[in-house]
Protein backbone atom coordinates (compact mmCIF):
# COMPACT_ATOMS: atom_id res chain seq x y z
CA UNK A 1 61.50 154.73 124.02
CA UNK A 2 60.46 151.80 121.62
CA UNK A 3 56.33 151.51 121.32
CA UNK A 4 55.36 147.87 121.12
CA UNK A 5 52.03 146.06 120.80
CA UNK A 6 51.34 142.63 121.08
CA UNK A 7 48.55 141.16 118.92
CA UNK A 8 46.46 138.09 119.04
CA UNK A 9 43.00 137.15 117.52
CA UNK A 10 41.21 138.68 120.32
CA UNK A 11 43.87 141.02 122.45
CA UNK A 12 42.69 139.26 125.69
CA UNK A 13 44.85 136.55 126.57
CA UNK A 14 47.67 135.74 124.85
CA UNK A 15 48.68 139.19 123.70
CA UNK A 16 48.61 140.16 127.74
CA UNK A 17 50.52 137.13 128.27
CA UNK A 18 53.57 138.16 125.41
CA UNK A 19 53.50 141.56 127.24
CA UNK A 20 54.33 140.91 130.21
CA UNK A 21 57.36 138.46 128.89
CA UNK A 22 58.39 141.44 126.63
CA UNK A 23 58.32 143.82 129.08
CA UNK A 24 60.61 141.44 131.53
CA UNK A 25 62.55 141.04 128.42
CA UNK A 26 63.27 144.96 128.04
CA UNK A 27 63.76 145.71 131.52
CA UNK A 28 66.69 142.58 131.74
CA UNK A 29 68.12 143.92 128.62
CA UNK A 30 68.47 147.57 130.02
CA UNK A 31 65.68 148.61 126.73
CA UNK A 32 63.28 151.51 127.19
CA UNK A 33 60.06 150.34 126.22
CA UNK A 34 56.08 151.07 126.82
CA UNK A 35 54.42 147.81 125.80
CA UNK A 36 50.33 147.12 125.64
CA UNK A 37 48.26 144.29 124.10
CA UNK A 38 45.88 144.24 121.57
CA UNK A 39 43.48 142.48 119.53
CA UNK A 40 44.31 141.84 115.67
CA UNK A 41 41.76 145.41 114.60
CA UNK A 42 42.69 147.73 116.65
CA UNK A 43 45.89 146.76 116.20
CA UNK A 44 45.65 148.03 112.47
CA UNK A 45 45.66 151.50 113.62
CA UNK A 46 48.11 151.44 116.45
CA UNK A 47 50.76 154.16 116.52
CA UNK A 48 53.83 152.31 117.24
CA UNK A 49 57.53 151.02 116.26
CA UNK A 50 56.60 147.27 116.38
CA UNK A 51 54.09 144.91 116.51
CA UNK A 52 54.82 141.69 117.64
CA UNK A 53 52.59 138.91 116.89
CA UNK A 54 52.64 134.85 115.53
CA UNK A 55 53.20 134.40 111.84
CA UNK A 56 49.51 133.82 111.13
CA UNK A 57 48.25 137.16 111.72
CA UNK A 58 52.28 138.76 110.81
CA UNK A 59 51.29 138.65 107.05
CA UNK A 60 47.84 140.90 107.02
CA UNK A 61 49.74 143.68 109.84
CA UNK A 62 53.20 143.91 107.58
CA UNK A 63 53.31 147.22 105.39
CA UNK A 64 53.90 150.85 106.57
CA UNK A 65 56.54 152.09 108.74
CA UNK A 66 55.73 150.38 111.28
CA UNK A 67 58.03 146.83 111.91
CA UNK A 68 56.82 143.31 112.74
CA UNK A 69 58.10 141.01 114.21
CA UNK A 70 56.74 136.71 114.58
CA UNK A 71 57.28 134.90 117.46
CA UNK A 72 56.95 131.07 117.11
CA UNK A 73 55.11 131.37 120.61
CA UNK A 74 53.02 133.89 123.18
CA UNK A 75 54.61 132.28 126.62
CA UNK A 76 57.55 130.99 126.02
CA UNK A 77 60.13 133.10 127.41
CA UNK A 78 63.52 131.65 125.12
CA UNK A 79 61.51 131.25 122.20
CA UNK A 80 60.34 134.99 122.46
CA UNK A 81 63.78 136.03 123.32
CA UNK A 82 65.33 134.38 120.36
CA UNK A 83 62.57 135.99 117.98
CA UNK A 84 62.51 139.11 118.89
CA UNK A 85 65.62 140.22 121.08
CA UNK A 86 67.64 141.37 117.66
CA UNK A 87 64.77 143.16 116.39
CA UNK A 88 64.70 145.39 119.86
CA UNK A 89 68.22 146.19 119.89
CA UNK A 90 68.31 147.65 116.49
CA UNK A 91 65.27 149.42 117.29
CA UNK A 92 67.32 150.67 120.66
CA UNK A 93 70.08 151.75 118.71
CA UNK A 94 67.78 154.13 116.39
């Protein structure tokens, strides 16, 4: 099972909003996945196999083992798809 968290500035809103379009993501593409939301700090010391957030806050969360991924948006579903979908499927493989 792949651990994901969303991040945002403040984990409230958009980050909840990206998880729920992962998570319907995952379950159409048959991918194993717990998903939660989180703001940009607490983020920093997540356990997990990929943080998914816009480029903005991307650059200060890359480094470590864990993978990240940008997203050019936090609702839309073909953007999110297009950005990330790759990215879970290797990560399914593994």
């Amino acid at each position: 099972m792949i651990k994901i968290v969303t991040v945002c500035g403040n984990g409230i809103g958009s980050s909840l909003m990206l998880k729920m379009k992962i998570e319907e993501i995952c379950e159409e593409q048959g991918i194993a996945a717990q998903v939660e939301s989180s703001d940009f700090n607490a983020a920093l010391g997540k356990d997990c196999d990929l943080l998914v957030t816009v480029k903005e806050l991307a650059s200060q969360l890359e480094g470590g083992k864990r993978r990240v991924a940008v997203i050019r948006s936090y609702i839309n579903k073909k953007k999110i798809i297009s950005d990330i979908l790759p990215v879970l499927q290797e990560l399914n493989q593994h």
